[in-house]
C-alpha atoms as a PDB file:
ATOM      1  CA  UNK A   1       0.000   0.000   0.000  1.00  0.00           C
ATOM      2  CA  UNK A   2       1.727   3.566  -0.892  1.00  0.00           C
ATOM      3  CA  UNK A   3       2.067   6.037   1.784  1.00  0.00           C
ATOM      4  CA  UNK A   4      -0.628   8.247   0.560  1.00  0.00           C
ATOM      5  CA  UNK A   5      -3.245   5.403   0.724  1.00  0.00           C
ATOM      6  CA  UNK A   6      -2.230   4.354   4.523  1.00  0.00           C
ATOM      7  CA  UNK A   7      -3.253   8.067   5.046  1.00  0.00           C
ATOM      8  CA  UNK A   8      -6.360   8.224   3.554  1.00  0.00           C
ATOM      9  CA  UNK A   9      -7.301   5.039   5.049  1.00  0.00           C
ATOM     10  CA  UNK A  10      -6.209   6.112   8.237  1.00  0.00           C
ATOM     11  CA  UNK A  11      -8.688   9.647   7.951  1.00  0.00           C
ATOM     12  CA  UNK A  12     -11.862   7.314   7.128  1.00  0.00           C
ATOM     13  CA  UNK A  13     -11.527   4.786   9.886  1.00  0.00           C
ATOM     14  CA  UNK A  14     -10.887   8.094  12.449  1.00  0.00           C
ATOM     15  CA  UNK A  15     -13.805   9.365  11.119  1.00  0.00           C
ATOM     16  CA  UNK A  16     -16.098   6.404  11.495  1.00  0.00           C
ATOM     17  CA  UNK A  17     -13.927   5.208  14.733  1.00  0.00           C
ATOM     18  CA  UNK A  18     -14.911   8.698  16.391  1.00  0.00           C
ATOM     19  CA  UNK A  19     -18.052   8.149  16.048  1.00  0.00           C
ATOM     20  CA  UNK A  20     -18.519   4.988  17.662  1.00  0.00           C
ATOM     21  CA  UNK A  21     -16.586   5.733  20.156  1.00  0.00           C
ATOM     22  CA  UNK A  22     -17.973   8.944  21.328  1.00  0.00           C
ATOM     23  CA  UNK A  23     -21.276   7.459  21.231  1.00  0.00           C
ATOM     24  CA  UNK A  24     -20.291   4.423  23.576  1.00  0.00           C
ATOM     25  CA  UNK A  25     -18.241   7.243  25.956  1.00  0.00           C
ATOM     26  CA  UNK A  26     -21.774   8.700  26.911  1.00  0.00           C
ATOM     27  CA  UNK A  27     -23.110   5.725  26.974  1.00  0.00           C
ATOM     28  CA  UNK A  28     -20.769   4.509  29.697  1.00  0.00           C
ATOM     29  CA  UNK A  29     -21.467   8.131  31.372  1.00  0.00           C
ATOM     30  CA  UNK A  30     -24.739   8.130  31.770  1.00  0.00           C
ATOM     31  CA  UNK A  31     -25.022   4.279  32.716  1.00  0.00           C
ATOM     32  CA  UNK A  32     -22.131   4.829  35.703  1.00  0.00           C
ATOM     33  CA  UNK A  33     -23.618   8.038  37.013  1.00  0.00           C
ATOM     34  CA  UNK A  34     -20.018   9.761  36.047  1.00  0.00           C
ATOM     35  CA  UNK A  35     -19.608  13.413  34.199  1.00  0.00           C
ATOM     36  CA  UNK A  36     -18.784  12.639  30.455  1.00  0.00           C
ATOM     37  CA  UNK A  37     -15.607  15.159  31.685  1.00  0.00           C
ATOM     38  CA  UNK A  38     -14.215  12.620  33.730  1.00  0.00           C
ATOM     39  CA  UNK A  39     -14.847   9.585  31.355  1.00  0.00           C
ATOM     40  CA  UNK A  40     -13.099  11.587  28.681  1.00  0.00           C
ATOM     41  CA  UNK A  41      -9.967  12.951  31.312  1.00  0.00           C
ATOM     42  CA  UNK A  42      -9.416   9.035  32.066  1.00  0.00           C
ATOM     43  CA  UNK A  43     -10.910   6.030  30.118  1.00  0.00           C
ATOM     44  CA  UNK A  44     -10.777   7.764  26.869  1.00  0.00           C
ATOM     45  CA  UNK A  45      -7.636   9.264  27.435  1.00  0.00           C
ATOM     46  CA  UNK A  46      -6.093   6.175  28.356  1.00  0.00           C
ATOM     47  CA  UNK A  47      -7.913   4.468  25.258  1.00  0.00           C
ATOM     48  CA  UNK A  48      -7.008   6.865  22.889  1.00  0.00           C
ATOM     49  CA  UNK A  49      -3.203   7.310  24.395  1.00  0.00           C
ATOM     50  CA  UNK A  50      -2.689   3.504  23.183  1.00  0.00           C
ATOM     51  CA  UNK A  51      -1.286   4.386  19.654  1.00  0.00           C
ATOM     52  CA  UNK A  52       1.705   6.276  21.479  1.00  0.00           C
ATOM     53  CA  UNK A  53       2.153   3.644  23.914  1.00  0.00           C
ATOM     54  CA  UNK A  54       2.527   0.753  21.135  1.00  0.00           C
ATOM     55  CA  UNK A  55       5.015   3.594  19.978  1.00  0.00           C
ATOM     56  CA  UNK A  56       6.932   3.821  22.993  1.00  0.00           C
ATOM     57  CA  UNK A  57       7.456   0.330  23.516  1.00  0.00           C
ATOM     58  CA  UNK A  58       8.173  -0.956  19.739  1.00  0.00           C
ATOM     59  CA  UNK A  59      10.364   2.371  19.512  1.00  0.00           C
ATOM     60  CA  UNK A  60      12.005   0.979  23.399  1.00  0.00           C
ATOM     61  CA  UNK A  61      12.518  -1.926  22.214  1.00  0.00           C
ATOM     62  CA  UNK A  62      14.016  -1.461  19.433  1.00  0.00           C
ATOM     63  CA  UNK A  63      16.719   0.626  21.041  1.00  0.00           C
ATOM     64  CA  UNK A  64      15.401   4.038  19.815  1.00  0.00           C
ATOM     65  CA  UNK A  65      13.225   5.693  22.448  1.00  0.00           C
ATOM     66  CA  UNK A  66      14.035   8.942  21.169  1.00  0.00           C
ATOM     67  CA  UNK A  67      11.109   8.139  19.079  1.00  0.00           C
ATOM     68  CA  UNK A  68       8.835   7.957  21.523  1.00  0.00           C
ATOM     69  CA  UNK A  69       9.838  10.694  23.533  1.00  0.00           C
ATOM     70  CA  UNK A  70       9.356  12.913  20.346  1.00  0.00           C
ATOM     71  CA  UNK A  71       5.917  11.242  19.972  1.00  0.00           C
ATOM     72  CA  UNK A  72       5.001  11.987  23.347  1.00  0.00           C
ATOM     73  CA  UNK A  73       5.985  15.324  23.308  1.00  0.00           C
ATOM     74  CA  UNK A  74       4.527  16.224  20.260  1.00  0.00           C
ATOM     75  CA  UNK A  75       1.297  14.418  20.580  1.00  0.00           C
ATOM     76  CA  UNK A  76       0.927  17.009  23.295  1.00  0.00           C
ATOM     77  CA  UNK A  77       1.132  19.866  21.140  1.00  0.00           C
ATOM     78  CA  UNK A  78      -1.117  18.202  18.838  1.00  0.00           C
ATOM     79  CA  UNK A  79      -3.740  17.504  21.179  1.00  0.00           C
ATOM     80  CA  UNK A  80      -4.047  21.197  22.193  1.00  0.00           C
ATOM     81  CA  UNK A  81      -2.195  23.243  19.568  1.00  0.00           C
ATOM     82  CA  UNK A  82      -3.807  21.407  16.852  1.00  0.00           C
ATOM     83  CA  UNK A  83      -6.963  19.429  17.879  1.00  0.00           C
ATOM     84  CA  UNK A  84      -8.387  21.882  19.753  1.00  0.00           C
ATOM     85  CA  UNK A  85      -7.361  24.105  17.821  1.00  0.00           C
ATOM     86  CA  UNK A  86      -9.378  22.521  14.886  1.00  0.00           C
ATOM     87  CA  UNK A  87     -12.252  22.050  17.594  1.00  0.00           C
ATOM     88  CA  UNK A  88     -12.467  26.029  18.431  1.00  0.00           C
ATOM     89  CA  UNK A  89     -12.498  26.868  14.452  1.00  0.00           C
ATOM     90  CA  UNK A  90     -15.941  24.946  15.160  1.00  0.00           C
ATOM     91  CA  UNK A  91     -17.454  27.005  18.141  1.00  0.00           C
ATOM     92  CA  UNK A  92     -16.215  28.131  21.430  1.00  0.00           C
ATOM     93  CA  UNK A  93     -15.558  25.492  23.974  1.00  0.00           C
ATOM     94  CA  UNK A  94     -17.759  26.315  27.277  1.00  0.00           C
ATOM     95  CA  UNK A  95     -15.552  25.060  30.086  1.00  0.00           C
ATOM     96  CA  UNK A  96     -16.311  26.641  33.458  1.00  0.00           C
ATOM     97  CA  UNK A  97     -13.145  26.684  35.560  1.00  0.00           C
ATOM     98  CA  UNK A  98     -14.051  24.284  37.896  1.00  0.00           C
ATOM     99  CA  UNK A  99     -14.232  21.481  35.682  1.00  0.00           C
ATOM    100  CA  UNK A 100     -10.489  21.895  35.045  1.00  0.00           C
ATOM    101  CA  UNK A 101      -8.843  22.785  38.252  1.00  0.00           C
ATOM    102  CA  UNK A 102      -7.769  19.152  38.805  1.00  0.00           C
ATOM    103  CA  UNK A 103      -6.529  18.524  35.085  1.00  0.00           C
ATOM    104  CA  UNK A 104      -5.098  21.715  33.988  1.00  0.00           C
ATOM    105  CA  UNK A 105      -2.203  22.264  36.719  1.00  0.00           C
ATOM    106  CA  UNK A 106      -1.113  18.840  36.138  1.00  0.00           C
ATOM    107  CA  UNK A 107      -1.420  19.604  32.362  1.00  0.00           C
ATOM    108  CA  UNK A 108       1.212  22.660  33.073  1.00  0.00           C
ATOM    109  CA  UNK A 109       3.240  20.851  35.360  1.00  0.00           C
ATOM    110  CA  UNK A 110       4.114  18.467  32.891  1.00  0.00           C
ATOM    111  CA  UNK A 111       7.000  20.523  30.445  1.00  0.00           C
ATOM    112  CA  UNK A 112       8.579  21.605  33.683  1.00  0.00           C
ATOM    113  CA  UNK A 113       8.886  18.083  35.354  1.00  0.00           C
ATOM    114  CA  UNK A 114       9.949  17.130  31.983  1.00  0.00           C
ATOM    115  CA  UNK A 115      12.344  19.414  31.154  1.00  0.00           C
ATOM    116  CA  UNK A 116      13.940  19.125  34.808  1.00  0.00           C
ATOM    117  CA  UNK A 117      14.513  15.027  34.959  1.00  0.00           C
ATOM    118  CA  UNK A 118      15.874  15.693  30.941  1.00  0.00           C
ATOM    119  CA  UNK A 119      18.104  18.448  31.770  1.00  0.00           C
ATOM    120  CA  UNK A 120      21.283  16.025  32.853  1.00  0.00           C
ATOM    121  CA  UNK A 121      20.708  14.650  28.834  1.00  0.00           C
ATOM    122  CA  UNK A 122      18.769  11.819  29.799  1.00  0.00           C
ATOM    123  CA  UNK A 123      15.980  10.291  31.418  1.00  0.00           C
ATOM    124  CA  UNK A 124      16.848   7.481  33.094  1.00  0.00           C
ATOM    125  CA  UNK A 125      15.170   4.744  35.096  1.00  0.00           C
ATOM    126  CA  UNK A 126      14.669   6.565  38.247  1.00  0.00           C
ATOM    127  CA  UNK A 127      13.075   9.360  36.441  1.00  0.00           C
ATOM    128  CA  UNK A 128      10.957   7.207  34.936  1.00  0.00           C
ATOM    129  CA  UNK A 129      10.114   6.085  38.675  1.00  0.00           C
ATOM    130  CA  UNK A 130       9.661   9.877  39.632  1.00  0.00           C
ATOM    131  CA  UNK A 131       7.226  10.475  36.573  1.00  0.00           C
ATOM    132  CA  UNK A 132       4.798   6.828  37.165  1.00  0.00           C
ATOM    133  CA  UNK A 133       5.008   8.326  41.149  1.00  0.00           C
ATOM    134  CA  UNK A 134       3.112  11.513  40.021  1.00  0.00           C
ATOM    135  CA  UNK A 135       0.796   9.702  37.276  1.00  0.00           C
ATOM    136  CA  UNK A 136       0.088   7.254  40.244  1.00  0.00           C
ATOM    137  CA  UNK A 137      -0.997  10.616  42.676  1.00  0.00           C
ATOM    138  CA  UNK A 138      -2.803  12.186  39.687  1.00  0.00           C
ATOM    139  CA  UNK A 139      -4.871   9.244  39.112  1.00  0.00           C
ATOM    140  CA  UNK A 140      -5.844   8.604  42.900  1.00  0.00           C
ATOM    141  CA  UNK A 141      -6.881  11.939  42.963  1.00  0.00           C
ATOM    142  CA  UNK A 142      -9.133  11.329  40.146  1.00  0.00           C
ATOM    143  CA  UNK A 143     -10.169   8.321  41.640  1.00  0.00           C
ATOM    144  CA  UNK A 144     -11.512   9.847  44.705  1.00  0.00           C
ATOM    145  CA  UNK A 145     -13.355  12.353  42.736  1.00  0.00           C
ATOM    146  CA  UNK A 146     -15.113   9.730  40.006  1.00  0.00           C
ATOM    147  CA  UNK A 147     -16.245   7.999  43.604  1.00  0.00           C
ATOM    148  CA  UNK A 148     -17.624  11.063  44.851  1.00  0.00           C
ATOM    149  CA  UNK A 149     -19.488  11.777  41.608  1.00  0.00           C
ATOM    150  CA  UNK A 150     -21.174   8.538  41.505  1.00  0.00           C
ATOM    151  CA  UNK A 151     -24.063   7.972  43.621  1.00  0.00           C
ATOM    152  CA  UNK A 152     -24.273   4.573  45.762  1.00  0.00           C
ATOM    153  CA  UNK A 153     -27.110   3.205  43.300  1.00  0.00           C
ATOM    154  CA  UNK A 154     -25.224   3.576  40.452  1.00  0.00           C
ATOM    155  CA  UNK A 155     -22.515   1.928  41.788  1.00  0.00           C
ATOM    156  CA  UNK A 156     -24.211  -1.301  42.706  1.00  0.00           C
ATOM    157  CA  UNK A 157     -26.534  -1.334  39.601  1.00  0.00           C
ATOM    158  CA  UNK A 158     -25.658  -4.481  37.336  1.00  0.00           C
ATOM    159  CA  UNK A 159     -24.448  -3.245  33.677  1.00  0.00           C
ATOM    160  CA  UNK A 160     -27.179  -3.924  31.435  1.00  0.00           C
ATOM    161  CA  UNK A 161     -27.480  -4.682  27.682  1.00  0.00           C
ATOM    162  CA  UNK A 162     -27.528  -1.063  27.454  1.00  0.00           C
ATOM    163  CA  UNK A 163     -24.444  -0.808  29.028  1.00  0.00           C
ATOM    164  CA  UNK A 164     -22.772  -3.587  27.103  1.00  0.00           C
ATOM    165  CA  UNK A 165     -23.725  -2.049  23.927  1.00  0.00           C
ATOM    166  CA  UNK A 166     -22.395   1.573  25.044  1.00  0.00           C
ATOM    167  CA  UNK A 167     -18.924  -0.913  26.193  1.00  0.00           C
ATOM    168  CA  UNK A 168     -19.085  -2.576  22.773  1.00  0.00           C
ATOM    169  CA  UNK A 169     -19.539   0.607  20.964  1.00  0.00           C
ATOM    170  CA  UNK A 170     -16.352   1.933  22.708  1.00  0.00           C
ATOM    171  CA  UNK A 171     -14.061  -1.084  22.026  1.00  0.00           C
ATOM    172  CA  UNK A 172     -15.321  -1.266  18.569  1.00  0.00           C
ATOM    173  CA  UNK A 173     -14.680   2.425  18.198  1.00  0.00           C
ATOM    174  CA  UNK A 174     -10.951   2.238  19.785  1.00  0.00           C
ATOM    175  CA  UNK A 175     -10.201  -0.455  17.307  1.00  0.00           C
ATOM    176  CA  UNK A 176     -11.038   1.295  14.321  1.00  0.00           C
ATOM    177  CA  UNK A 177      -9.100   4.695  15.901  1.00  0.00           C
ATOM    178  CA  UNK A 178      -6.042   2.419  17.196  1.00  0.00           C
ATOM    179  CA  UNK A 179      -6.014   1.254  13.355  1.00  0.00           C
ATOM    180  CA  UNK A 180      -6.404   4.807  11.826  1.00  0.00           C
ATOM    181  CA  UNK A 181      -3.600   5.900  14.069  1.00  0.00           C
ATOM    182  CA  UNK A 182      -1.614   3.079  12.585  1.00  0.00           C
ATOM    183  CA  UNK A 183      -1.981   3.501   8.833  1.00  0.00           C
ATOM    184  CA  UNK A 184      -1.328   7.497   9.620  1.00  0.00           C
ATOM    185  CA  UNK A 185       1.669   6.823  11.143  1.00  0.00           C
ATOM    186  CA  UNK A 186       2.843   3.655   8.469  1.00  0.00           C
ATOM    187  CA  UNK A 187       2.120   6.695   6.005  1.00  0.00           C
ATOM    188  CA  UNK A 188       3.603   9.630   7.074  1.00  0.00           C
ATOM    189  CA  UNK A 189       6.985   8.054   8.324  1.00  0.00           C
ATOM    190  CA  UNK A 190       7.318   6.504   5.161  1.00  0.00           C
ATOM    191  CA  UNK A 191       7.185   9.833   3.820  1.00  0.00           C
ATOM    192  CA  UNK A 192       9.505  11.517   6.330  1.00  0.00           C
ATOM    193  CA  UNK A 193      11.919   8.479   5.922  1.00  0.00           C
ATOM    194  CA  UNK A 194      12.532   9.003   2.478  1.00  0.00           C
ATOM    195  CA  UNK A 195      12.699  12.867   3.059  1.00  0.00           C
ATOM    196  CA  UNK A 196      15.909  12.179   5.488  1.00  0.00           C
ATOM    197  CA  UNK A 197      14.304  13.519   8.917  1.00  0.00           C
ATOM    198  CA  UNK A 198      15.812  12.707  12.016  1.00  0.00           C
ATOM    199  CA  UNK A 199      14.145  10.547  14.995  1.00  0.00           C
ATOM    200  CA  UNK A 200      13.007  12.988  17.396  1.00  0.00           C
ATOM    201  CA  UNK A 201      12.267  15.279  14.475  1.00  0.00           C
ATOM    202  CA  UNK A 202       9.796  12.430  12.781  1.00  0.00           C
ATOM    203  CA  UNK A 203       8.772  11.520  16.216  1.00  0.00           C
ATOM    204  CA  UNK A 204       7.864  14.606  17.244  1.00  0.00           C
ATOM    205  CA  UNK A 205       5.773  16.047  14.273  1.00  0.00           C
ATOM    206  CA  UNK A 206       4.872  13.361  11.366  1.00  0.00           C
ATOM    207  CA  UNK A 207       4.389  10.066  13.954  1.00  0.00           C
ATOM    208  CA  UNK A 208       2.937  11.929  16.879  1.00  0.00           C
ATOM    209  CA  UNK A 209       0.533  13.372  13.995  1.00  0.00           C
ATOM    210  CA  UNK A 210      -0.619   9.736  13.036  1.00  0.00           C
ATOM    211  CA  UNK A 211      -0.762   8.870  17.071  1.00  0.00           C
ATOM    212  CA  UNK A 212      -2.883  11.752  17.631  1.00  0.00           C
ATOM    213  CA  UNK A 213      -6.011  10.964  15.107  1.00  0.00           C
ATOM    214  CA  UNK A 214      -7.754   9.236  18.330  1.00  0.00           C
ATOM    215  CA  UNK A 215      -7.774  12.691  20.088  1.00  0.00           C
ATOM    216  CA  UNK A 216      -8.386  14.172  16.733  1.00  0.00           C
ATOM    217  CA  UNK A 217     -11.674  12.186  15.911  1.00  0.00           C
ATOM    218  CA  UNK A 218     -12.708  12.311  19.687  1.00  0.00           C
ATOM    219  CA  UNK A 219     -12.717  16.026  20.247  1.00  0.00           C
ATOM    220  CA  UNK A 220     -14.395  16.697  17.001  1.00  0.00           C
ATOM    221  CA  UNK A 221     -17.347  14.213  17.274  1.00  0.00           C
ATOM    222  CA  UNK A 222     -17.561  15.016  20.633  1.00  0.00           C
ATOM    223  CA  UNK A 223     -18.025  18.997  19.899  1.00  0.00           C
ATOM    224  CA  UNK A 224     -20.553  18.335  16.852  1.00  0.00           C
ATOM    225  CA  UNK A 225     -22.570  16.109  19.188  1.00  0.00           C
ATOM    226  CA  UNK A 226     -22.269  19.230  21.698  1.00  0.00           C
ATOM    227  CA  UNK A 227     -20.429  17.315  24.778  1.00  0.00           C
ATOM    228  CA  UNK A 228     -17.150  19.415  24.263  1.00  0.00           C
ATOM    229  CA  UNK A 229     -16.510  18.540  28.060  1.00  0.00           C
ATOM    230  CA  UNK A 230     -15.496  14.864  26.694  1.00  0.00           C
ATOM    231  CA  UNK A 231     -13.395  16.193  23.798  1.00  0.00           C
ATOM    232  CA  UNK A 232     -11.704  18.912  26.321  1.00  0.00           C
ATOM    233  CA  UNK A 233     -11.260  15.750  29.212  1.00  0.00           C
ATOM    234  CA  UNK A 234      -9.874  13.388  26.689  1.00  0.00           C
ATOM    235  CA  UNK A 235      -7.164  16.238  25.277  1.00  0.00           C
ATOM    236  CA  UNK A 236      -6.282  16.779  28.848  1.00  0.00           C
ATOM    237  CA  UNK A 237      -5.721  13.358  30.118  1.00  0.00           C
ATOM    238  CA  UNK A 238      -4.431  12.318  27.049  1.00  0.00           C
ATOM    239  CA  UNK A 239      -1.402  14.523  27.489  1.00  0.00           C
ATOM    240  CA  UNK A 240      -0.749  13.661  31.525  1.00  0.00           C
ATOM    241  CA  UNK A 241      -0.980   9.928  30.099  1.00  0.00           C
ATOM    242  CA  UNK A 242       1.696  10.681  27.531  1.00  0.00           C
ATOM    243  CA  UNK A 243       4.328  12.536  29.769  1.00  0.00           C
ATOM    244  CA  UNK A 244       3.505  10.600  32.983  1.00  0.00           C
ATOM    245  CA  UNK A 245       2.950   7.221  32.101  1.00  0.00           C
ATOM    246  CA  UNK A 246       4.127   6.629  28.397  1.00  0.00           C
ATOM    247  CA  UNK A 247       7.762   8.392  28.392  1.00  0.00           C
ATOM    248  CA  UNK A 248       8.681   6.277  31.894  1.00  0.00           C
ATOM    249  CA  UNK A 249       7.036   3.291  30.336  1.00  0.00           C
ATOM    250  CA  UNK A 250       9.578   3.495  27.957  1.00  0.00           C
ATOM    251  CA  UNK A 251      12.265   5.015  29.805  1.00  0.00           C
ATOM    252  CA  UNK A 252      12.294   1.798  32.248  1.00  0.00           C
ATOM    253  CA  UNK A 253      12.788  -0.105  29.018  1.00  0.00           C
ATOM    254  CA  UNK A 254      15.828   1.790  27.595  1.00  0.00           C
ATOM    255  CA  UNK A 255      17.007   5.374  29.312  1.00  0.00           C
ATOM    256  CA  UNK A 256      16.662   7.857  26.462  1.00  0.00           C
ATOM    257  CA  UNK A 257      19.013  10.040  25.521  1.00  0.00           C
ATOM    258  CA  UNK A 258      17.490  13.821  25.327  1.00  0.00           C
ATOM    259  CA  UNK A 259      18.637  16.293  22.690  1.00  0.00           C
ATOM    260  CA  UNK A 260      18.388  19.090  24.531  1.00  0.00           C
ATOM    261  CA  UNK A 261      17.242  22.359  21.810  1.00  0.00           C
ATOM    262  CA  UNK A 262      14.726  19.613  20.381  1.00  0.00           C
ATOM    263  CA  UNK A 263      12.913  18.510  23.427  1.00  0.00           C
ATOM    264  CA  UNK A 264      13.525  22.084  25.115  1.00  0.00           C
ATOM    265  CA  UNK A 265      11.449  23.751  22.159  1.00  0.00           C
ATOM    266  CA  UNK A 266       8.854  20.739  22.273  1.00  0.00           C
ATOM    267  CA  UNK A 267       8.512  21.423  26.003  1.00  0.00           C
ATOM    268  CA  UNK A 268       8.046  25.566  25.509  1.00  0.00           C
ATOM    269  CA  UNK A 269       5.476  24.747  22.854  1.00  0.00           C
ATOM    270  CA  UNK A 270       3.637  22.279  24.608  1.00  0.00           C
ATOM    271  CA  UNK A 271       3.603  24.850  27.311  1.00  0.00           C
ATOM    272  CA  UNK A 272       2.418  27.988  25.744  1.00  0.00           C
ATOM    273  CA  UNK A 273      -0.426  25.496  23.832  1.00  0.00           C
ATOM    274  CA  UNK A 274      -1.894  24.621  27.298  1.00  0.00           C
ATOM    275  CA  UNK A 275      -1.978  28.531  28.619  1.00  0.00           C
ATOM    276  CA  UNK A 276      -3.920  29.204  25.698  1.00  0.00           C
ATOM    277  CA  UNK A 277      -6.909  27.342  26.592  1.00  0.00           C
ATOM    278  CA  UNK A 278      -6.776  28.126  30.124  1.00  0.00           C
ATOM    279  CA  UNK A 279     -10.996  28.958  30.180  1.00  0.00           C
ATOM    280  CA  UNK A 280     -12.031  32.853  31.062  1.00  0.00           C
ATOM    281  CA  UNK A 281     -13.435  34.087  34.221  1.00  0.00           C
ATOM    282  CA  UNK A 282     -17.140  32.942  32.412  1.00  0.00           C
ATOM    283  CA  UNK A 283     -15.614  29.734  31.446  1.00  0.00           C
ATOM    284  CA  UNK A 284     -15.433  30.201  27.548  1.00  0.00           C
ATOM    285  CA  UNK A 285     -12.647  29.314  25.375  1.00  0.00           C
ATOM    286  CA  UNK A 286     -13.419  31.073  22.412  1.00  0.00           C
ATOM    287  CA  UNK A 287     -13.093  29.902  19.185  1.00  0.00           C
ATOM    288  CA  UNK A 288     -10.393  33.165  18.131  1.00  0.00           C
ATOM    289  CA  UNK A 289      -8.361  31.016  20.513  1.00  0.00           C
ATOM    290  CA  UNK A 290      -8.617  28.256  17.723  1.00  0.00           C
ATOM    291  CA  UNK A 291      -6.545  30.673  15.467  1.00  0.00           C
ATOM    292  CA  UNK A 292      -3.998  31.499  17.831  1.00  0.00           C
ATOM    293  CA  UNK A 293      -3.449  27.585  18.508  1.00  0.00           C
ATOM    294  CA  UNK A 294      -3.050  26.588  14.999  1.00  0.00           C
ATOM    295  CA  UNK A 295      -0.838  29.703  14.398  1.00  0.00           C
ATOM    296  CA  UNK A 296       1.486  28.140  17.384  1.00  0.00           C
ATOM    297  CA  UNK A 297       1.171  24.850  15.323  1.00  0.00           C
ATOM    298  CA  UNK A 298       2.398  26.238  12.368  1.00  0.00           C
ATOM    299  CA  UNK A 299       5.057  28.179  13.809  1.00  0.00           C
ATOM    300  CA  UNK A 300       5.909  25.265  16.205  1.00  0.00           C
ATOM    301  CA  UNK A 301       5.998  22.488  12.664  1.00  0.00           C
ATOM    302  CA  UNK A 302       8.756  24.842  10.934  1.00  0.00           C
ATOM    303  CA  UNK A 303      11.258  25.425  13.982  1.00  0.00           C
ATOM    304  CA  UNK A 304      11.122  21.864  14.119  1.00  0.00           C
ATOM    305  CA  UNK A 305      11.661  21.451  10.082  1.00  0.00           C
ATOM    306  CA  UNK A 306      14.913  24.206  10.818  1.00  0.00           C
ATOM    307  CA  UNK A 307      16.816  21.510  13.034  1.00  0.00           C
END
């Protein structure tokens, strides 16, 4: 199959992957008693994280993590710089403050814990440790809040054939976005391969493109069937996944070696894309803040194309 075909194929089964999955998401909401915010912010962030994991470990294995540090990284510019930035070109995101105040600092917190354990020129096993310590404290805390949301009947009730349908419609859903991730990426780093890029560099941008369709299809079914909270959640948690659970995933397999200006201008990126949709005092992002993100995409796609 040429590259160009892997792509295509990839676009249609994120489309129709999206779809399904979105639809199962609320399902799962609704049946558990849960806000769709916190489904998205953890099972579908997890669920549509997988592509970079597979990354990280194949790229671990294989003795070039650099890969998947660069996918990491840049799927988290992706997710905000250019998925919600795609989202906003839509309609505003409404996003009242509070339903961000336990995702957004850790969101921020992320390129500085980053950048600190990478400063020495690699992250090693123990920083690995350090960064599944805070994913671990992250996800108790969310935890404790999905158990306060959820009501003591809802807890007990037995999962239905509703619920397995809303369950199958999700795993059917992932499979088709895990798969669209996978032809994206089979595509474009053929491409960027035969172009001469550089690991991090094809990492960073053209397979942490591919790995972020999932997000991609998520966020924009999600704001066309007007539950932008999901879409928002899933962009969030997606990117603590990546830094606090994928990079140590793979730096416990093989310590990766950091080039410094590359991951230092992935972190400031990543950075200024998650400032940009902190929400106003009425809790709309609006959608000029769509323009501004994919401006910082742009800009953020050629400094990487000068190294």
């Amino acid at each position: 199959m040429s590259h160009y075909l892997a792509i295509l194929a990839g676009v249609i089964f994120a489309g129709l992957g999206g779809e399904l999955f979105v639809r199962g998401l609320l399902g799962i909401a609704r049946r558990a008693g849960i806000s769709a915010g916190i489904i998205g912010s953890t099972l579908a962030a997890f669920a549509t994280s997988s592509p970079e994991l597979s990354v990280a470990i194949s790229a671990a294995l294989a003795g070039e993590p650099e890969i998947s540090l660069g996918d990491a990284l840049g799927s988290n510019i992706n997710n905000i710089a250019l998925i919600l930035g795609v989202t906003l070109l839509i309609s505003g995101i409404y996003a009242p403050r509070d339903s961000v105040k336990r995702d957004f600092p850790v969101a921020v917190a992320t390129p500085f814990v980053v950048g600190l354990l990478s400063f020495d020129g690699t992250i090693s096993r123990i920083d690995g440790l350090v960064l599944l310590g805070i994913f671990l404290t992250w996800l108790v805390a969310t935890a404790r809040e999905i158990r306060r949301q959820k009501g003591a009947a809802a807890a007990e009730a037995p999962l239905t054939k509703k619920g397995w349908a809303a369950f199958s419609l999700c795993l059917f859903g992932l499979a088709l976005l895990i798969a669209a991730g996978q032809f994206i990426v089979m595509g474009a780093k053929g491409i960027a391969t035969d172009l001469g890029i550089d690991e991090f560099i094809i990492g960073s941008t053209v397979v942490a493109l591919g790995t972020s369709m999932p997000e991609l299809a998520t966020a924009i079914i999600s704001k066309i069937k007007q539950h932008e909270e999901v879409g928002l959640g899933t962009v969030l948690g997606s990117n603590i996944f990546n830094s606090f659970f994928i990079v140590p995933v793979a730096a416990m397999i093989t310590p990766i070696s950091v080039a410094r200006d590359e991951v230092a201008l992935a972190l400031l990126f990543g950075l200024l894309a998650v400032l940009f949709i902190y929400p106003a005092q009425m809790g709309l992002i609006r959608r000029r803040r769509g323009i501004l993100l994919l401006l910082l995409y742009a800009f953020y796609v050629f400094s990487m194309s000068l190294k």
